[in-house]
N, C-alpha and C. Protein backbone atom coordinates (compact mmCIF):
# COMPACT_ATOMS: atom_id res chain seq x y z
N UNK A 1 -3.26 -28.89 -14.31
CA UNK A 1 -1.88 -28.65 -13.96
C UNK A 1 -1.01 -29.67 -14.71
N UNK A 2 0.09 -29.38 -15.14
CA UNK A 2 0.65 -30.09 -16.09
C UNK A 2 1.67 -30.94 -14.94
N UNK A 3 2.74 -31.77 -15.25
CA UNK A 3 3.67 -32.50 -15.27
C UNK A 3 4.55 -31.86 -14.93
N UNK A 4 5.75 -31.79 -13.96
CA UNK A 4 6.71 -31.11 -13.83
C UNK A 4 7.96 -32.33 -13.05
N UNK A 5 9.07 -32.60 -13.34
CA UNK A 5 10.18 -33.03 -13.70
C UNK A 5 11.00 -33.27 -12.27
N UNK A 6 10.85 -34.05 -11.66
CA UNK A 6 11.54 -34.08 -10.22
C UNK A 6 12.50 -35.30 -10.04
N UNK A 7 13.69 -35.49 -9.60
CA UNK A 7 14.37 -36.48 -9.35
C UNK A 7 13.57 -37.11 -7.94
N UNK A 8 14.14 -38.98 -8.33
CA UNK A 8 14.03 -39.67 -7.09
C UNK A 8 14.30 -38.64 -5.30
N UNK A 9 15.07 -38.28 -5.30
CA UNK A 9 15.80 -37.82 -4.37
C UNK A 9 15.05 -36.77 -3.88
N UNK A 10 14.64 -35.97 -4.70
CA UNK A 10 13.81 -34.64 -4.62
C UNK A 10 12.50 -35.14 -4.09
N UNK A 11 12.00 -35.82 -4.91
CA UNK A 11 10.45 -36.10 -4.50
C UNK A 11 10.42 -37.00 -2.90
N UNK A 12 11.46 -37.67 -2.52
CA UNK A 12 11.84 -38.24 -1.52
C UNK A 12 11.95 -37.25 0.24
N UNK A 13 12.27 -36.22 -0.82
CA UNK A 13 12.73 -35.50 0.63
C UNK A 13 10.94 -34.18 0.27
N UNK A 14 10.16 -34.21 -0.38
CA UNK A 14 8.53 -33.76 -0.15
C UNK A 14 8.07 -34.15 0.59
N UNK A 15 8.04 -36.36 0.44
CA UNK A 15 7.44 -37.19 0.91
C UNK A 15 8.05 -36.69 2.09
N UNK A 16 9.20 -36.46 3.11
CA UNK A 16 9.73 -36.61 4.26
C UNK A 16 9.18 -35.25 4.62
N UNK A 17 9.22 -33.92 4.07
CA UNK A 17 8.61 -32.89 4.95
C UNK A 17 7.37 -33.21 4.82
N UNK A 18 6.19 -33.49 3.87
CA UNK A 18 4.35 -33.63 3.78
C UNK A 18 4.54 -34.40 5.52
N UNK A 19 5.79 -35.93 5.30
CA UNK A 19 5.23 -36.65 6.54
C UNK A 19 5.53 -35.89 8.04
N UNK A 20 6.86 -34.95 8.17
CA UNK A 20 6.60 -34.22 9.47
C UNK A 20 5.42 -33.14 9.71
N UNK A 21 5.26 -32.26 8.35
CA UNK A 21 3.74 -31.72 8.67
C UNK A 21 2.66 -31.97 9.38
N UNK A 22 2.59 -33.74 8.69
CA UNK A 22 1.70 -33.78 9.07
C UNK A 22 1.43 -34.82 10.69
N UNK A 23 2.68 -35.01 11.00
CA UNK A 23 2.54 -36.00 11.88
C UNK A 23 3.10 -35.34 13.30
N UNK A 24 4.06 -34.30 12.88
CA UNK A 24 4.78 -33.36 13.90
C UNK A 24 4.00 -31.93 13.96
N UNK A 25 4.23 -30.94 12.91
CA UNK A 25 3.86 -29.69 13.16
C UNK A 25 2.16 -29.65 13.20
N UNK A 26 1.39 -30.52 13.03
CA UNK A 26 0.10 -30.22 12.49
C UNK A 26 -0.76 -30.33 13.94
N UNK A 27 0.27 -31.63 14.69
CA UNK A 27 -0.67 -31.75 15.94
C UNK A 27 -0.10 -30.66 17.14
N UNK A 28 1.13 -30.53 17.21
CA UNK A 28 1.92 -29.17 17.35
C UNK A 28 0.91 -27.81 17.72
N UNK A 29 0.38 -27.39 16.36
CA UNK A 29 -0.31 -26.13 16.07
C UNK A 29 -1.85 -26.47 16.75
N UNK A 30 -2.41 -27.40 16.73
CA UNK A 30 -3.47 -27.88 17.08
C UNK A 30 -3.61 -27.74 18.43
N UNK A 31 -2.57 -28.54 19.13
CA UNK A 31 -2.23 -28.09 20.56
C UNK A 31 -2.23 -27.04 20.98
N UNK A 32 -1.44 -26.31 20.07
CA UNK A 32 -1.27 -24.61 20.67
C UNK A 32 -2.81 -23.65 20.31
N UNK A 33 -3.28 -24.40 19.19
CA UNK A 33 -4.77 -23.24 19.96
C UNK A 33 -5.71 -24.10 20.32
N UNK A 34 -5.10 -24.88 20.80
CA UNK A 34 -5.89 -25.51 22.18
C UNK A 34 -5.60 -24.57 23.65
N UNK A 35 -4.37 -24.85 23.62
CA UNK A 35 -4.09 -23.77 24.84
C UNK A 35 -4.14 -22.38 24.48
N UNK A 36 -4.01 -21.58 23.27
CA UNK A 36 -4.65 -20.48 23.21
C UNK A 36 -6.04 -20.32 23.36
N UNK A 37 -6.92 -21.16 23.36
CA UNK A 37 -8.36 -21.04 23.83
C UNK A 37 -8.82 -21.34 25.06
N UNK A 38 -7.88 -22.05 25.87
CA UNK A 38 -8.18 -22.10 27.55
C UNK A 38 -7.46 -20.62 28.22
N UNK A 39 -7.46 -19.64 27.12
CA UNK A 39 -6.98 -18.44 27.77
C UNK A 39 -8.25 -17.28 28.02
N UNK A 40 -9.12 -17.82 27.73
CA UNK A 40 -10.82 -17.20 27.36
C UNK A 40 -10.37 -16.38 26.43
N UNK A 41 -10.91 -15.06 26.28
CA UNK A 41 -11.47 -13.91 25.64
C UNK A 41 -10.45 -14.26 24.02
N UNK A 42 -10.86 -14.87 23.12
CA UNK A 42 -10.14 -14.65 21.91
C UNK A 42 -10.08 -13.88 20.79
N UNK A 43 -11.14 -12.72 21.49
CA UNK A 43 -11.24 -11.50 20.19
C UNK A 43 -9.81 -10.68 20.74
N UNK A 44 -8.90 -11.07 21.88
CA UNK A 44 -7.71 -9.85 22.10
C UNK A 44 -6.82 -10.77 22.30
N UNK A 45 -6.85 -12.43 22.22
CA UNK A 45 -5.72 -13.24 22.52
C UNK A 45 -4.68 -13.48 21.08
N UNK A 46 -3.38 -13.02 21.18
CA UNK A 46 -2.59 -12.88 20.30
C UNK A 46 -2.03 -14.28 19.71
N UNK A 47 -2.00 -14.71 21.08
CA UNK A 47 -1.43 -16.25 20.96
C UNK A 47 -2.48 -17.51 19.60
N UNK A 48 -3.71 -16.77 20.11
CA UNK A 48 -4.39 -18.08 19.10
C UNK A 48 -4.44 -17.75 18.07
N UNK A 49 -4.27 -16.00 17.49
CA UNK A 49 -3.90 -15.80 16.19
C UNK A 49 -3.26 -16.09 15.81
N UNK A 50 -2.09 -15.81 16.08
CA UNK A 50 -0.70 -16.98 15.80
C UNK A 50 -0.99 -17.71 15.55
N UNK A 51 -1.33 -18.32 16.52
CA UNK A 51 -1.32 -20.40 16.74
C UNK A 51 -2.66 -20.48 14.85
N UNK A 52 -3.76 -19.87 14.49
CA UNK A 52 -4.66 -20.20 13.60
C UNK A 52 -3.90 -19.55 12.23
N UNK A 53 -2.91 -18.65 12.32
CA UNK A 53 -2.22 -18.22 11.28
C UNK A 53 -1.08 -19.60 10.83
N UNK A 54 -0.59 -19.81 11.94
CA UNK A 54 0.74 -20.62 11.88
C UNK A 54 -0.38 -22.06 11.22
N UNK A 55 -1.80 -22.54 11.76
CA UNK A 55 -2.15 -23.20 11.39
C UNK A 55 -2.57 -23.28 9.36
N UNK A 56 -2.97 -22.28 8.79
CA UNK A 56 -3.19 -22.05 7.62
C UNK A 56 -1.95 -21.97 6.95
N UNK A 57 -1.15 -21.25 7.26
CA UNK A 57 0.25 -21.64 6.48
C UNK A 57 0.45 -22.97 6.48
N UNK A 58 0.49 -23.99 7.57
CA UNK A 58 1.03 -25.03 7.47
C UNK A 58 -0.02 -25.69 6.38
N UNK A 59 -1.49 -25.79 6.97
CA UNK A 59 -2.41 -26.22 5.71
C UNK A 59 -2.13 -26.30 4.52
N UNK A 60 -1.93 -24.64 4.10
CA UNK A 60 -1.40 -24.25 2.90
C UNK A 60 0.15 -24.79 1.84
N UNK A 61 0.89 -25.53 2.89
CA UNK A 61 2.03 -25.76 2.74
C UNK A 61 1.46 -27.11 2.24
N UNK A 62 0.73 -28.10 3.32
CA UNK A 62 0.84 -29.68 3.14
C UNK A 62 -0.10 -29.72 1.37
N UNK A 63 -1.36 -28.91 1.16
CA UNK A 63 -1.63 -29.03 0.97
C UNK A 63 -0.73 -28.54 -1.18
N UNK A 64 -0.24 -27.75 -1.45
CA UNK A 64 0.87 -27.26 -2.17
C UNK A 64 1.67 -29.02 -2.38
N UNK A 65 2.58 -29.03 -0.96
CA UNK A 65 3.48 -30.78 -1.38
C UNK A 65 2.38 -31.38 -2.15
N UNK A 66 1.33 -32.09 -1.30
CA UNK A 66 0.54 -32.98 -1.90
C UNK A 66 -0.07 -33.15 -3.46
N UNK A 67 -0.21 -31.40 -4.27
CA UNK A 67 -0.70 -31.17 -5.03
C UNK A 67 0.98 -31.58 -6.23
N UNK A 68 2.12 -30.80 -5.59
CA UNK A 68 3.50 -31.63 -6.72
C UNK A 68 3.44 -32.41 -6.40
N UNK A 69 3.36 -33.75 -5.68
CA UNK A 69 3.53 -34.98 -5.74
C UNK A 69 2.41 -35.40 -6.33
N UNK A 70 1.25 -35.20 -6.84
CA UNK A 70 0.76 -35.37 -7.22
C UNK A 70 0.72 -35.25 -8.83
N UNK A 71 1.36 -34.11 -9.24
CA UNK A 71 1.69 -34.07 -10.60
C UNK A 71 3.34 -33.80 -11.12
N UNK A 72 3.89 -34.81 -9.96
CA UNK A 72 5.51 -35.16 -9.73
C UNK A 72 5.47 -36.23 -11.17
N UNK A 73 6.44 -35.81 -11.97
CA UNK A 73 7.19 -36.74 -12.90
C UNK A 73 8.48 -37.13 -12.40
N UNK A 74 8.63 -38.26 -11.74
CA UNK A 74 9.65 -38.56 -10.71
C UNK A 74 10.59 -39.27 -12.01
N UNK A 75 12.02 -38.86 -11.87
CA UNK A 75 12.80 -39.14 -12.95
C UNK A 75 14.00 -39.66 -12.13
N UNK A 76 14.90 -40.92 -12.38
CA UNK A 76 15.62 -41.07 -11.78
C UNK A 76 17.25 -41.07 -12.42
N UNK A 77 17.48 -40.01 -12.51
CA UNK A 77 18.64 -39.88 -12.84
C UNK A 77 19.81 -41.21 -13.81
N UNK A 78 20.12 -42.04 -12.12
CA UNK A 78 20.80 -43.51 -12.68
C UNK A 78 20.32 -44.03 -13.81
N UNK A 79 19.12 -44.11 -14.24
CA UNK A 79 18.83 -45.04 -14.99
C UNK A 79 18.03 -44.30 -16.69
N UNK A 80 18.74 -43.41 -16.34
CA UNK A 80 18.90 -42.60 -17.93
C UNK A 80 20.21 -42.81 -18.96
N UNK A 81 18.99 -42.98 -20.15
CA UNK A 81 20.01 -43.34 -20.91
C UNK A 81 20.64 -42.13 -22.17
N UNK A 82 21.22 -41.22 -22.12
CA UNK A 82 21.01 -40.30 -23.18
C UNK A 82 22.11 -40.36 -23.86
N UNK A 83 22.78 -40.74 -23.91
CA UNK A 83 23.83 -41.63 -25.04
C UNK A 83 24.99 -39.90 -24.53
N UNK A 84 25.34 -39.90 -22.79
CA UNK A 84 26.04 -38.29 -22.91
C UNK A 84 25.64 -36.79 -22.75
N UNK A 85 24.35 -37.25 -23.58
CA UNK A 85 23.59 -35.71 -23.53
C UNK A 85 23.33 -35.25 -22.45
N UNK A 86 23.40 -33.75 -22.19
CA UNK A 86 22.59 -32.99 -21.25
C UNK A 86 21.24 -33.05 -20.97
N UNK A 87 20.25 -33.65 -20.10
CA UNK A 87 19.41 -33.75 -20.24
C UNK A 87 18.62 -33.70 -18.47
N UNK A 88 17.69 -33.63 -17.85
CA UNK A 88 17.35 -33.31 -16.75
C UNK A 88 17.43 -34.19 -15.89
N UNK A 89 18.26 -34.10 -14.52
CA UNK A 89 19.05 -34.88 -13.67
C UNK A 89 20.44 -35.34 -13.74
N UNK A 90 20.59 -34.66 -15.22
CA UNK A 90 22.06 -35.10 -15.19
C UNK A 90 23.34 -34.56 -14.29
N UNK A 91 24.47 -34.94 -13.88
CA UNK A 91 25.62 -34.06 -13.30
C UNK A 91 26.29 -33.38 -14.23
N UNK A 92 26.96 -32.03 -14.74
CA UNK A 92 27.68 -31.41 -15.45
C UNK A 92 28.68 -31.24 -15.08
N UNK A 93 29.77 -31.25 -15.45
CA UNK A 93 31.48 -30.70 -15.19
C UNK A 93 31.56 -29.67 -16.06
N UNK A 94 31.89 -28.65 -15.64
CA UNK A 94 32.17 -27.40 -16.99
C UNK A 94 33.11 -26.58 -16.70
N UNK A 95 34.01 -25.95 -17.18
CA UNK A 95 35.18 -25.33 -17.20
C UNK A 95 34.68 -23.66 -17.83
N UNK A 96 35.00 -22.72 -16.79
CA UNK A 96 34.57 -21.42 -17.06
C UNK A 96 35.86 -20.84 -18.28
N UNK A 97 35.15 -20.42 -19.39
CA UNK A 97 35.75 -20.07 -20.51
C UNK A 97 37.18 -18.83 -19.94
N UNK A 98 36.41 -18.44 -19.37
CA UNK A 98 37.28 -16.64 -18.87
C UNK A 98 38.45 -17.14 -17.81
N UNK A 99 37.64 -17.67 -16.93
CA UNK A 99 39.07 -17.52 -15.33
C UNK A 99 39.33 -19.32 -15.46
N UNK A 100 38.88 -20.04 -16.14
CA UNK A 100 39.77 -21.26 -16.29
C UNK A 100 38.74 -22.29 -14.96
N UNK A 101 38.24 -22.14 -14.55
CA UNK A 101 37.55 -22.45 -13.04
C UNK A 101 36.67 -23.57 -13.33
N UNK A 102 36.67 -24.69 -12.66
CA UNK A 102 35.98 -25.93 -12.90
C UNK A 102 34.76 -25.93 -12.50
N UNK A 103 33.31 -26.15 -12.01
CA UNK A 103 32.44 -26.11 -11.56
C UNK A 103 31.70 -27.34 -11.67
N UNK A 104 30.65 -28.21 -11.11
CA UNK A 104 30.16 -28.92 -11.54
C UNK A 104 28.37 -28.84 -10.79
N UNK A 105 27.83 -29.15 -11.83
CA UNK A 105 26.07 -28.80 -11.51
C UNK A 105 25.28 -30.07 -11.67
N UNK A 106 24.53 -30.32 -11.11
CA UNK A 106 23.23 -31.36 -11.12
C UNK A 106 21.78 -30.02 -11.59
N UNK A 107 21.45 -30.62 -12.54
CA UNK A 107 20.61 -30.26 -13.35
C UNK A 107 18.97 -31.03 -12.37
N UNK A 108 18.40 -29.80 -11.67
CA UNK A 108 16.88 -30.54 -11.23
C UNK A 108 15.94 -29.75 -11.68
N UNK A 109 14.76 -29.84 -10.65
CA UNK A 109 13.51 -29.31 -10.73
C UNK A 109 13.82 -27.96 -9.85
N UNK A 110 13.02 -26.97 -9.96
CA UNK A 110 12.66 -25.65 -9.20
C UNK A 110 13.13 -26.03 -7.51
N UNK A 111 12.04 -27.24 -7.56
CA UNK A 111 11.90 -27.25 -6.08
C UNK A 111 13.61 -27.80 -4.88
N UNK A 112 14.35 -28.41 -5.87
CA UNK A 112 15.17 -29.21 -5.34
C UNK A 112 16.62 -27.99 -5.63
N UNK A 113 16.49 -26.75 -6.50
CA UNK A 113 17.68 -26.16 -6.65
C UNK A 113 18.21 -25.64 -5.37
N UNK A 114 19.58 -26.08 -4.97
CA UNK A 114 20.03 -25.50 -4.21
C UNK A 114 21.99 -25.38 -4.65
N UNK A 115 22.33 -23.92 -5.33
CA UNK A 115 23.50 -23.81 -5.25
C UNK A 115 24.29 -24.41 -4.28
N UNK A 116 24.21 -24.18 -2.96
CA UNK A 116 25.06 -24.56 -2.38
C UNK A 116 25.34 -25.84 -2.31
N UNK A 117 24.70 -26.69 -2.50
CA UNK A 117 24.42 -28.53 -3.04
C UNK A 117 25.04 -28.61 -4.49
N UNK A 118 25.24 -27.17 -4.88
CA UNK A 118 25.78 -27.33 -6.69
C UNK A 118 24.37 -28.26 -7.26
N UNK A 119 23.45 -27.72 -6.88
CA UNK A 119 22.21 -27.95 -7.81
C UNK A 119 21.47 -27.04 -8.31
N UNK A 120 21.36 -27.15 -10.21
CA UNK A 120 20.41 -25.72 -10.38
C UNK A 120 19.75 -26.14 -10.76
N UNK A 121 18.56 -25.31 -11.06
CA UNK A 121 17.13 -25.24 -11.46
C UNK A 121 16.88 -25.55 -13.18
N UNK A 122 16.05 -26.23 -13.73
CA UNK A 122 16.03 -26.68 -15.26
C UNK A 122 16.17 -25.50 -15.29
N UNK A 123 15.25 -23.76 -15.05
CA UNK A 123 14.63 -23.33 -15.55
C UNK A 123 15.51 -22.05 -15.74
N UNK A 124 17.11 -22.31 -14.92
CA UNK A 124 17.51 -21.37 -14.92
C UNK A 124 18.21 -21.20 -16.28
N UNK A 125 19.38 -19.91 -16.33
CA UNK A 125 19.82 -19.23 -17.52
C UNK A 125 20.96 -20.40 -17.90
N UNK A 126 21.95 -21.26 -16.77
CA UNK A 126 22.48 -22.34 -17.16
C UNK A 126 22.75 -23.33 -17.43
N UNK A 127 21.24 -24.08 -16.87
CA UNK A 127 20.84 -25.38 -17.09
C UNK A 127 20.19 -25.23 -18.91
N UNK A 128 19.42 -24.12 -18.92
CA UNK A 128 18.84 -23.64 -20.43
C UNK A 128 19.94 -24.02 -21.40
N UNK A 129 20.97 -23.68 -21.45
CA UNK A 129 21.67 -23.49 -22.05
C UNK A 129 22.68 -24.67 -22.39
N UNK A 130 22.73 -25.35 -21.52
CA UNK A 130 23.09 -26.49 -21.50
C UNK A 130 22.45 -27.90 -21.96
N UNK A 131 21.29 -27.64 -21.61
CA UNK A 131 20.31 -28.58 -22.13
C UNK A 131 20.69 -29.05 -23.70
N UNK A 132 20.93 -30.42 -24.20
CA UNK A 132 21.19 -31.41 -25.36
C UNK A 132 22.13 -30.96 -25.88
N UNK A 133 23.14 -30.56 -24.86
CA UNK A 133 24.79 -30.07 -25.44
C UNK A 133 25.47 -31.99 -25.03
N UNK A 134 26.85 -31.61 -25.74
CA UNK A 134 27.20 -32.94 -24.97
C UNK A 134 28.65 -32.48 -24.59
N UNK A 135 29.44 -33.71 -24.17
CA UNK A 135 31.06 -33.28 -23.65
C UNK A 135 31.40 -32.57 -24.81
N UNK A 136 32.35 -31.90 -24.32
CA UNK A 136 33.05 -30.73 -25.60
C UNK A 136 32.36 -29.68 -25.72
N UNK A 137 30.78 -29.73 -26.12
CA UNK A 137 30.49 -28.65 -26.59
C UNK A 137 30.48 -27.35 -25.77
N UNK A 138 30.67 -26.24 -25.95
CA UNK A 138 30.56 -24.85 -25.18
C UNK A 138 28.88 -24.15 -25.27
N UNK A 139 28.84 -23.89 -23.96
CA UNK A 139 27.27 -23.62 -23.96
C UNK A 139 27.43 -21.70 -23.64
N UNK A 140 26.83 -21.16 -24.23
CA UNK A 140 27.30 -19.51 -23.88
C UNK A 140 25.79 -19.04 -23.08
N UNK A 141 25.98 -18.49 -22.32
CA UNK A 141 25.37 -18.32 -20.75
C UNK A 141 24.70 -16.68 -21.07
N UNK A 142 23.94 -16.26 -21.02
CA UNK A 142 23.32 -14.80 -21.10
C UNK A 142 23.30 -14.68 -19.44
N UNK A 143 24.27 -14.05 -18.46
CA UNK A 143 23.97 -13.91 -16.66
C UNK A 143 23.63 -12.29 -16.65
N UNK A 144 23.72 -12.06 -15.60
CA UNK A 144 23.61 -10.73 -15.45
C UNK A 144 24.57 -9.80 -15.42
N UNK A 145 26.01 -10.56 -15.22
CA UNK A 145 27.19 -10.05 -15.21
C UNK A 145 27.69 -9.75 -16.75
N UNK A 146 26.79 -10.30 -17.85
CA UNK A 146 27.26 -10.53 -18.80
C UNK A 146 27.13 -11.70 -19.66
N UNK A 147 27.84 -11.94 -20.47
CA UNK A 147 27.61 -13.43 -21.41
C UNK A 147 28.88 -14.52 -20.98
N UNK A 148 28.74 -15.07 -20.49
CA UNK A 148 29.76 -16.42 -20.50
C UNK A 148 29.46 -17.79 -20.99
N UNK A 149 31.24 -18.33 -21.31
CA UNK A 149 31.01 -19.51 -21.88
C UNK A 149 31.40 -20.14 -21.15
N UNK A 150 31.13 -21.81 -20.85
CA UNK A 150 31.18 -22.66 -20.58
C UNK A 150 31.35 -23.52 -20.92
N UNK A 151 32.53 -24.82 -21.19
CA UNK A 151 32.72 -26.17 -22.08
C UNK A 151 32.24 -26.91 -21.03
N UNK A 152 31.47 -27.84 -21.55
CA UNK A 152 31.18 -28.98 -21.08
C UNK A 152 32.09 -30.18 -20.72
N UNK A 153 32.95 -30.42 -19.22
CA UNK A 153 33.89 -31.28 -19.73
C UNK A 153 33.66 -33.14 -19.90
N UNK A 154 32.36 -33.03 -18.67
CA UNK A 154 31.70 -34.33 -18.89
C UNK A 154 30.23 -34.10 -18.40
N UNK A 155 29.53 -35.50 -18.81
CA UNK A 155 28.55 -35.34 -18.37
C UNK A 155 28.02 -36.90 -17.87
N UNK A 156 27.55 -36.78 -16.04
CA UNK A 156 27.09 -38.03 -15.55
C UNK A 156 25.56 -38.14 -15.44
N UNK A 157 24.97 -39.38 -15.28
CA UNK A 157 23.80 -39.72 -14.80
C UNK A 157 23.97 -40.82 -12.98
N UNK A 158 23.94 -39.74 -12.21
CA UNK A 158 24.08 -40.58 -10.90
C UNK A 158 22.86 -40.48 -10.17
């Protein structure tokens, strides 16, 4: 498995769900088919299916974190130096070519994109595109709505 690109912040908040997994939901689920098995007959008890389903997902989950943090390239934003450039973790300011509209994006990993945080994904169609542009330059966007441009109006490392 290769290397994949995560900010401080990102890999911070893995470490914080792996640790409720495993310290909250794990003994949680454990409990519960505990008491789904003081119900006797478990070839018709619904509850401990649950409770052994809910247990493998969670497995499946801790075990997934553990494996990206494990091949987490933890990158910390602040302390990049790219002389400006677009580059991964950076903040973007960009000005929509068409309706005039300001926007600004933090450039992460898969795991940490969340629009509504104004965070996208390296991997998407606008971080692509943006990638080793610098202030000024216009990055043109292939979306689904169409092609748009975008000027770059600055670019931070926070």
């Amino acid at each position: 498995m290769s290397k994949f690109p995560i900010t401080v912040r990102g890999a911070e908040l893995l470490r914080q769900e792996l640790q409720r997994l495993k310290s909250v939901d794990r003994p949680a689920v454990i409990a519960a088919i505990a008491e789904a098995r003081s119900h006797g007959d478990l070839s018709e008890n619904a509850e401990y299916d649950a409770a052994k389903e809910r247990q493998g997902f969670l497995e499946g989950r801790i075990k997934e974190i553990e494996g990206k943090l494990g091949n987490a390239q933890i990158i910390d934003p602040a302390s990049l130096d790219a002389d400006g450039r677009v580059v991964f973790g950076a903040t973007v300011e960009l000005e929509d070519m068409d309706s005039g509209d300001n926007v600004s994006y933090q450039i992460v990993g898969d795991d940490e994109a969340d629009i509504k945080a104004a965070k996208i994904s390296l991997n998407s169609p606008v971080a692509r595109a943006l990638i080793g542009k610098f202030a000024g330059d216009v990055a043109e966007v292939q979306t689904p709505g169409g092609r748009r441009e975008y000027e770059i109006l600055d670019v931070k490392y926070l």
